[in-house]
N, C-alpha and C. Protein backbone atom coordinates (compact mmCIF):
# COMPACT_ATOMS: atom_id res chain seq x y z
N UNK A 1 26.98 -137.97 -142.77
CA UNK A 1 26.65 -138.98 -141.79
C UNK A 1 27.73 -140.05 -141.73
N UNK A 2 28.42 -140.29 -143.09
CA UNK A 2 29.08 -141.56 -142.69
C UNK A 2 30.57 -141.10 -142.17
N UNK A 3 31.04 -139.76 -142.48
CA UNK A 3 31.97 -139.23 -141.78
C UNK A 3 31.96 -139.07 -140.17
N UNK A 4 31.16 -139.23 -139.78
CA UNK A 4 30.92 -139.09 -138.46
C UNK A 4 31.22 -140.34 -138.09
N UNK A 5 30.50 -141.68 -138.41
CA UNK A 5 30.20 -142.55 -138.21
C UNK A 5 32.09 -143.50 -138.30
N UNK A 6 32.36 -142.89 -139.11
CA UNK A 6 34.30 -143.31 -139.37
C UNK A 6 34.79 -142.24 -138.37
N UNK A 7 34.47 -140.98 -137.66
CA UNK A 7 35.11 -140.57 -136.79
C UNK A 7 34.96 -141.02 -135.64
N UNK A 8 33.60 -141.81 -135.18
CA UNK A 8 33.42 -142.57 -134.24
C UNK A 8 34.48 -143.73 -134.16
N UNK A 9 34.47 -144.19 -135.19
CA UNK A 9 35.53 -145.72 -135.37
C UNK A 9 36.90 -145.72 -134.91
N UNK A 10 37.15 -144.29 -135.43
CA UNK A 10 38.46 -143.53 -135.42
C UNK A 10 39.18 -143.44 -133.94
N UNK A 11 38.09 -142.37 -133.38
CA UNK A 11 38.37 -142.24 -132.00
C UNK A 11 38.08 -143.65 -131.21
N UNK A 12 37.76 -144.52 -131.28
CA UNK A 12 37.28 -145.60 -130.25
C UNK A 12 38.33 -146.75 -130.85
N UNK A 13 39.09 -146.74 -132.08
CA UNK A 13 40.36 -147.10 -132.12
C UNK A 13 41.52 -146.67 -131.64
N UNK A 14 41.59 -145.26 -131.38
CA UNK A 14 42.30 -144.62 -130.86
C UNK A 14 42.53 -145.15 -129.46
N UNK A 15 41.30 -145.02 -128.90
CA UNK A 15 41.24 -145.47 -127.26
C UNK A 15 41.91 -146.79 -126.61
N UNK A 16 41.59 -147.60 -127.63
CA UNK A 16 41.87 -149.04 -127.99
C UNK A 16 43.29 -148.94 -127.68
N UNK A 17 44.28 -148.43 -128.84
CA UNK A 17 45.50 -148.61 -128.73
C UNK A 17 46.02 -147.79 -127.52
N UNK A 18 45.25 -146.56 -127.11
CA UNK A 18 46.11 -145.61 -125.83
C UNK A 18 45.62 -146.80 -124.62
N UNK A 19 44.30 -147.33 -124.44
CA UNK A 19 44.45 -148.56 -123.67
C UNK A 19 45.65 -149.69 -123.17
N UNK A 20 46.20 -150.09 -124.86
CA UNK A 20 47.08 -151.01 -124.67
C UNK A 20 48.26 -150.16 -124.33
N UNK A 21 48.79 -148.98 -124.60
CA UNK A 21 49.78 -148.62 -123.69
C UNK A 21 50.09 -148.12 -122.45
N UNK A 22 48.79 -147.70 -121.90
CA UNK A 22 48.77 -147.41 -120.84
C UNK A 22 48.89 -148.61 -119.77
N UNK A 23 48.47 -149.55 -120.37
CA UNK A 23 48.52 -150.81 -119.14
C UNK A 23 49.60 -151.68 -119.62
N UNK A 24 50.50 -151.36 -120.69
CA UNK A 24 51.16 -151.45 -120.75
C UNK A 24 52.53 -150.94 -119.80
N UNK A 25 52.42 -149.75 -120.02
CA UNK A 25 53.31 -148.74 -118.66
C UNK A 25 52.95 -149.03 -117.35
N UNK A 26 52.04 -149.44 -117.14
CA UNK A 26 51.71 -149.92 -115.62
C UNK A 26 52.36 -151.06 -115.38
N UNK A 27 51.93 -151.84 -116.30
CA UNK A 27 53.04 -153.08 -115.96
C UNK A 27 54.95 -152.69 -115.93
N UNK A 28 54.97 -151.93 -116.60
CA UNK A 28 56.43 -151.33 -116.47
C UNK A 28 57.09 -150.39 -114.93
N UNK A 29 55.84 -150.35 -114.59
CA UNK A 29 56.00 -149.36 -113.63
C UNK A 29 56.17 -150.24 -112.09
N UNK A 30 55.03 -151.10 -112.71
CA UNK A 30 55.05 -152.19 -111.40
C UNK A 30 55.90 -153.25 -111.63
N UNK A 31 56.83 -153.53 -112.61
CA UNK A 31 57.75 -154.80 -112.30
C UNK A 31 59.00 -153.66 -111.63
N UNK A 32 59.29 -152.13 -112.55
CA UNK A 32 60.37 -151.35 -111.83
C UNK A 32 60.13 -151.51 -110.30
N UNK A 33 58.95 -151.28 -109.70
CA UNK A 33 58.77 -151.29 -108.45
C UNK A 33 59.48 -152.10 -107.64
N UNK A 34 59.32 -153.72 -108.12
CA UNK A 34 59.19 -154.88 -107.47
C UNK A 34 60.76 -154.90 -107.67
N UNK A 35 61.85 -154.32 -109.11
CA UNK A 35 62.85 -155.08 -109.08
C UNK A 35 63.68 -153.97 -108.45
N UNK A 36 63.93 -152.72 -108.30
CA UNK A 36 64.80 -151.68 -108.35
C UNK A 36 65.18 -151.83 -107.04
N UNK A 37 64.22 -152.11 -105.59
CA UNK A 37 64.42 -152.05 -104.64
C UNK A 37 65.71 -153.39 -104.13
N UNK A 38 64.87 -154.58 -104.76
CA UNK A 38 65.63 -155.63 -104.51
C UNK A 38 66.91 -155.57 -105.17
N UNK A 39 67.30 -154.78 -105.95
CA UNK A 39 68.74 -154.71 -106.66
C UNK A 39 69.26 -154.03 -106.07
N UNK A 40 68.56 -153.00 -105.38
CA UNK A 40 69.30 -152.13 -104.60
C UNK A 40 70.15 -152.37 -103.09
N UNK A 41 69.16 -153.22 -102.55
CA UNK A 41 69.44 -154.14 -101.37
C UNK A 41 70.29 -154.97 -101.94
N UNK A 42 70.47 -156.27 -102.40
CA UNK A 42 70.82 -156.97 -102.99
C UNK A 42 72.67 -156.90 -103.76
N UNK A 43 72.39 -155.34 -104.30
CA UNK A 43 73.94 -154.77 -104.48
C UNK A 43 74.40 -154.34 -102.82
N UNK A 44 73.87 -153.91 -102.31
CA UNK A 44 74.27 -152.82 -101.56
C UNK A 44 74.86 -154.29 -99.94
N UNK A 45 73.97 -155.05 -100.01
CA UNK A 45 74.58 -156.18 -98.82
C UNK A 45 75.53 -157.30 -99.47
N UNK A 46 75.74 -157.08 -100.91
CA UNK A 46 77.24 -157.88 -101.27
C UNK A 46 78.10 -156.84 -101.19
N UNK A 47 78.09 -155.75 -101.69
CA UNK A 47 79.03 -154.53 -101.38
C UNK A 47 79.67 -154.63 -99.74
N UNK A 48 78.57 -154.77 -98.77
CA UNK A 48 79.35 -154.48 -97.41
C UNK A 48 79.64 -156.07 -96.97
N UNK A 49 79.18 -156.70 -97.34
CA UNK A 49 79.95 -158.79 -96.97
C UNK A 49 80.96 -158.21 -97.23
N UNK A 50 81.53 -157.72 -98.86
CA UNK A 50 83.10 -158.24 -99.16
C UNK A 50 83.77 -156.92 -98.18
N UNK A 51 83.44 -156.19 -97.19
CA UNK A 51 83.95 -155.57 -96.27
C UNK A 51 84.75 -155.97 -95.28
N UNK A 52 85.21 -157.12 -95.08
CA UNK A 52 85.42 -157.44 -94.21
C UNK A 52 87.26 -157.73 -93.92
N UNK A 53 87.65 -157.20 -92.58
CA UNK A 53 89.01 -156.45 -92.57
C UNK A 53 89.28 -155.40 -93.50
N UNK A 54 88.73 -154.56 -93.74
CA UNK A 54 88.88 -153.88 -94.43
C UNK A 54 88.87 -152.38 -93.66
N UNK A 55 90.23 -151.39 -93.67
CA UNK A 55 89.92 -150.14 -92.72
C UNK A 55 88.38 -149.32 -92.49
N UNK A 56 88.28 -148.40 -91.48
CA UNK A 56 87.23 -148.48 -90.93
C UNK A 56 86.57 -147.05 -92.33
N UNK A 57 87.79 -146.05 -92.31
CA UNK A 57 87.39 -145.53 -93.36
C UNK A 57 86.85 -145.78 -94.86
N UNK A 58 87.40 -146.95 -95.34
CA UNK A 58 86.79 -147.48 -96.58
C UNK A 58 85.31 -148.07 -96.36
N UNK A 59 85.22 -148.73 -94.93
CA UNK A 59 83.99 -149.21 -94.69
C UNK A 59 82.99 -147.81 -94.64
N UNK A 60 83.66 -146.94 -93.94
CA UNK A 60 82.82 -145.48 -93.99
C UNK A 60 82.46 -145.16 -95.42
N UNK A 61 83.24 -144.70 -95.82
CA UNK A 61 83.14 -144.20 -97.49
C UNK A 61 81.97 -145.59 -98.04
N UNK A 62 82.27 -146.96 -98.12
CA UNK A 62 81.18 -147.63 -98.59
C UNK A 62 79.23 -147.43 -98.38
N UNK A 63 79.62 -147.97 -96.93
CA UNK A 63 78.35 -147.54 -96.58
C UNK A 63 77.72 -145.52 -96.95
N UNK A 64 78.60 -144.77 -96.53
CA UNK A 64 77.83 -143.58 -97.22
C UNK A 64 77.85 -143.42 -98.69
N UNK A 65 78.67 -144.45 -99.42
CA UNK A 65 78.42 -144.44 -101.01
C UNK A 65 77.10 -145.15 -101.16
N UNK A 66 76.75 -146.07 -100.28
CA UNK A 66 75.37 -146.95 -100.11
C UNK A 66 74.16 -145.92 -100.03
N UNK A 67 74.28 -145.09 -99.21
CA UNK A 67 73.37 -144.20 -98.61
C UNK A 67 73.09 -143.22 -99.84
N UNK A 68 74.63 -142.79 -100.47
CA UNK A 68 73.87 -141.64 -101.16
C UNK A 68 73.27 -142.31 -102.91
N UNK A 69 73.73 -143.46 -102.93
CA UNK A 69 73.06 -144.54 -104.40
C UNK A 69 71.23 -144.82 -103.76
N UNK A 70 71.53 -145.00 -102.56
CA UNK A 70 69.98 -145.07 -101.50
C UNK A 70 69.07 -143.63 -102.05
N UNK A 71 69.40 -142.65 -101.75
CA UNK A 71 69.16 -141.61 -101.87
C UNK A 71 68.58 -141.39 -103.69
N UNK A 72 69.26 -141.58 -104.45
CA UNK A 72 69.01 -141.51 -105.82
C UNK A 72 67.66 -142.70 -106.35
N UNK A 73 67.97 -143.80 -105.28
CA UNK A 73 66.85 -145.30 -105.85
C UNK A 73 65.74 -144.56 -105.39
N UNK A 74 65.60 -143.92 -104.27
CA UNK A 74 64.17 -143.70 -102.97
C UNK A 74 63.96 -142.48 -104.13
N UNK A 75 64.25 -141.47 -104.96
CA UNK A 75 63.51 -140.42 -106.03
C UNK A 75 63.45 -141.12 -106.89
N UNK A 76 63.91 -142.47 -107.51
CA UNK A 76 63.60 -142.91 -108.52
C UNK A 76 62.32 -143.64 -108.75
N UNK A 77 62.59 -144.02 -107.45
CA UNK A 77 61.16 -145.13 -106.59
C UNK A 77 59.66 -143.99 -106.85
N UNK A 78 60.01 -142.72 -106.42
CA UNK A 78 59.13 -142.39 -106.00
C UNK A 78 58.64 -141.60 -107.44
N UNK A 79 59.22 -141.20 -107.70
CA UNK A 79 59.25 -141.05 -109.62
C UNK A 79 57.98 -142.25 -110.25
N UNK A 80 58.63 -143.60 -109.87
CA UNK A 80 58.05 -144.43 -110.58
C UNK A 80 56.75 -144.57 -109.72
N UNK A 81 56.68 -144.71 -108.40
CA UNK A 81 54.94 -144.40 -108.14
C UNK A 81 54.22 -143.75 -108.41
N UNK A 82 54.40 -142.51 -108.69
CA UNK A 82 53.86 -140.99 -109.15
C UNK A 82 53.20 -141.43 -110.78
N UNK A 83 54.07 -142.12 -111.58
CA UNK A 83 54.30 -142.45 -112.67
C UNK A 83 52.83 -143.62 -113.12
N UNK A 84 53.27 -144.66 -111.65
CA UNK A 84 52.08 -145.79 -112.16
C UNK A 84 50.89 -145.19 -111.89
N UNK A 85 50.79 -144.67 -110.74
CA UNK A 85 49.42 -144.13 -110.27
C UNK A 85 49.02 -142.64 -111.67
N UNK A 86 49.49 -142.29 -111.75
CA UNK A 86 49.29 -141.80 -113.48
C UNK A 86 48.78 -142.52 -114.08
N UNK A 87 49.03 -143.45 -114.56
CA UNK A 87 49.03 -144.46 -115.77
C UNK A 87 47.37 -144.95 -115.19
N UNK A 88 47.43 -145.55 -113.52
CA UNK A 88 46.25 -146.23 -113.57
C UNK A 88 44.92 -145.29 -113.80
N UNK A 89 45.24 -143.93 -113.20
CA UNK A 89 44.46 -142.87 -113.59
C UNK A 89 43.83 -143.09 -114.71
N UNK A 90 44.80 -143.21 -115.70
CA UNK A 90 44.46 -142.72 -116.96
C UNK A 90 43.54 -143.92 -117.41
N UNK A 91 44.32 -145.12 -117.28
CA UNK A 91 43.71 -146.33 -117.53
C UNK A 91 42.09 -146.11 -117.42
N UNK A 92 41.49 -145.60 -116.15
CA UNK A 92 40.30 -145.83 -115.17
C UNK A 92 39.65 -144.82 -116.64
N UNK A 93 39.96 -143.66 -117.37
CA UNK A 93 39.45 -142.48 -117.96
C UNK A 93 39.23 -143.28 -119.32
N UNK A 94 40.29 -143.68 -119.83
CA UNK A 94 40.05 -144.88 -120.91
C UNK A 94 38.80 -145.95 -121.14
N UNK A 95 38.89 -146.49 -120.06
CA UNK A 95 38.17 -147.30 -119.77
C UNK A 95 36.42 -147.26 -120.14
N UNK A 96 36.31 -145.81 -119.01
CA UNK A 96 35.19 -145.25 -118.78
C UNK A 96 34.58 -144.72 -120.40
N UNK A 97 35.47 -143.86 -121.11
CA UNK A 97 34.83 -143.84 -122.54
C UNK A 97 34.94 -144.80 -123.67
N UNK A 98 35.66 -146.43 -122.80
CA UNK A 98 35.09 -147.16 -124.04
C UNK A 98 34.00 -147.95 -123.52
N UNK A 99 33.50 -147.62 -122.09
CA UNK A 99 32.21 -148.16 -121.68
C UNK A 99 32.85 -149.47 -121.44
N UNK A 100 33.69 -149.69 -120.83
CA UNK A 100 34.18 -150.94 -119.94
C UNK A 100 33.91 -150.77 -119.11
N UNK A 101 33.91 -152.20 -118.03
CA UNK A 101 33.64 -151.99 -116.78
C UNK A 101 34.99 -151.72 -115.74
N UNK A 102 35.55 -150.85 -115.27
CA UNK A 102 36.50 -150.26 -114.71
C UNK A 102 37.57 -151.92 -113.89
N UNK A 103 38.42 -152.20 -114.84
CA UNK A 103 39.32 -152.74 -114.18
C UNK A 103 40.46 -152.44 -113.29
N UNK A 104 40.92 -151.88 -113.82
CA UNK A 104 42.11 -150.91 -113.53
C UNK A 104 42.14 -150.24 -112.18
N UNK A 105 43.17 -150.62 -111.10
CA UNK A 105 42.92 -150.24 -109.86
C UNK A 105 44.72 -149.85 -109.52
N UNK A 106 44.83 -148.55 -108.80
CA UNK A 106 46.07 -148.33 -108.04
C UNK A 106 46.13 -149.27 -106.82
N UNK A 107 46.80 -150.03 -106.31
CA UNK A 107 47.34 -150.67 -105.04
C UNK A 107 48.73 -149.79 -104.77
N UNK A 108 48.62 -149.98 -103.29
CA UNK A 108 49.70 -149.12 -102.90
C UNK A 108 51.11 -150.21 -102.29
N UNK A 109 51.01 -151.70 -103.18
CA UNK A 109 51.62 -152.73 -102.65
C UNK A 109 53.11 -152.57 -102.30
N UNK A 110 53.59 -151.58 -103.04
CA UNK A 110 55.20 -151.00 -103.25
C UNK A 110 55.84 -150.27 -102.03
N UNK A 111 54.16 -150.03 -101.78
CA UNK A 111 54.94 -148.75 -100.75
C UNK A 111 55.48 -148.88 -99.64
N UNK A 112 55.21 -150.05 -99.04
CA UNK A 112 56.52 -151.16 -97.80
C UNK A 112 58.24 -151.74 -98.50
N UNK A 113 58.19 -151.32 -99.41
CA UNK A 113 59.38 -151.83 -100.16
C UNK A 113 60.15 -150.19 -100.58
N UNK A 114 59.34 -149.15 -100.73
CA UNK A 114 59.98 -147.49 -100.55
C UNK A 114 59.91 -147.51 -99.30
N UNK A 115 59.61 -147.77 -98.25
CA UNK A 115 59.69 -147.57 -96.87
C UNK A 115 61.27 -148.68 -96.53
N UNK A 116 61.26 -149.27 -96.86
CA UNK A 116 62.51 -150.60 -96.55
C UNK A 116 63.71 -149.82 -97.09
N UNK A 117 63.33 -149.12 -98.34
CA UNK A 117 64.70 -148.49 -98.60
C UNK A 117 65.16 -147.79 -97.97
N UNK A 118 64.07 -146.24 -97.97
CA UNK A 118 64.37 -144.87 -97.24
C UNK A 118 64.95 -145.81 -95.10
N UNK A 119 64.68 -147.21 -95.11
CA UNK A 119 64.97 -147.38 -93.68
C UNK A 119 66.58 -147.72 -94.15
N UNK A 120 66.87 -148.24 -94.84
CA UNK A 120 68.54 -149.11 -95.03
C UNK A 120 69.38 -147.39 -95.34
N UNK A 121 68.80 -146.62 -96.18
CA UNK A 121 69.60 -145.77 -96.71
C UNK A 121 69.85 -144.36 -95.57
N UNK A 122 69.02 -144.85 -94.53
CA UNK A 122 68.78 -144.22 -93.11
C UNK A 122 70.22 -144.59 -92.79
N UNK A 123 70.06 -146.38 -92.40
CA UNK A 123 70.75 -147.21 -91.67
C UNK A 123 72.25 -146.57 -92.13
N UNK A 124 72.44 -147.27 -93.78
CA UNK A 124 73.52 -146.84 -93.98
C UNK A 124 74.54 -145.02 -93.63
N UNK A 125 73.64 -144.38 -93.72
CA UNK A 125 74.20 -142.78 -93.28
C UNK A 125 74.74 -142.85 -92.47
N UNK A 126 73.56 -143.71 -91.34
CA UNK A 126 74.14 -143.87 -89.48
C UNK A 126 75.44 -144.73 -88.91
N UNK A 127 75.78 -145.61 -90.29
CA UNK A 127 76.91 -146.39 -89.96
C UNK A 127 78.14 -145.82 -90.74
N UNK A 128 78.03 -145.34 -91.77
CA UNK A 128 78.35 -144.53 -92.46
C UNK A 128 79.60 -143.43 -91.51
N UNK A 129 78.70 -142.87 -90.81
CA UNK A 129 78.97 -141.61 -90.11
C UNK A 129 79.88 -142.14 -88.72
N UNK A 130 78.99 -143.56 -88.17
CA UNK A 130 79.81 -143.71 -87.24
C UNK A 130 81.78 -144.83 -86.98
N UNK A 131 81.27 -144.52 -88.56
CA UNK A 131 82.91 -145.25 -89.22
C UNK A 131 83.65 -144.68 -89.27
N UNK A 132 83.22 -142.92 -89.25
CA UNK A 132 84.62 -141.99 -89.06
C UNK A 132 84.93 -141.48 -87.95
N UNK A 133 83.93 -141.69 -87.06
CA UNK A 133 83.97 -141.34 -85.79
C UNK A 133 85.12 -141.38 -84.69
């Protein structure tokens, strides 16, 4: 009986700590969200400022170096949504067998900020392309 009673303890400590990392990773998942995009923008419109007089081909080559770093952020992005919405999953399953009341919620707040990218890394291709033109 009292082995049971320490395997109960056991497992519901267990939960405890997979709790704290799981919402732990969420928070990791959601500051990546918030910062990757803005660094990405952020590099990518000081990159084309210091463009200026600068031949039309280097401006080409920039902007499609923009596009294809675009290209790598927008799977990384989407990596990391796949990733949180995991995590909150799991969170919600946690939760439920330590008899909490379900905090833990996916928002899809990011997903205008993966849309902003996949639009610039659009943009950039299209200017990109029409620099060699």
């Amino acid at each position: 009986m009292m082995c049971n009673s320490t395997h109960v303890k056991n497992d519901i400590e267990s939960w405890r700590i997979q709790l704290t990392e799981l919402n732990n990773r969420s928070r990791w998942y959601s500051s990546q969200l918030w910062q990757l995009p803005f660094t990405y923008l952020a590099v990518t419109a000081i990159a084309i400022a210091n463009l200026e007089g600068q031949k039309r081909c280097i401006i080409g080559l920039s902007f499609l170096a923009a596009f294809v770093l675009g290209v790598f952020v927008s799977w990384h992005m989407k990596g990391i949504l796949d990733g949180e919405k995991r995590a909150v999953e799991d969170l919600r399953e946690v939760e439920k067998k330590l008899a909490l009341s379900p905090t833990a919620e996916y928002r899809k707040y990011a997903q205008p900020l993966f849309i902003v990218v996949i639009l610039a890394t659009l943009i950039f291709l299209i200017v990109g392309i029409l620099n060699f033109a």
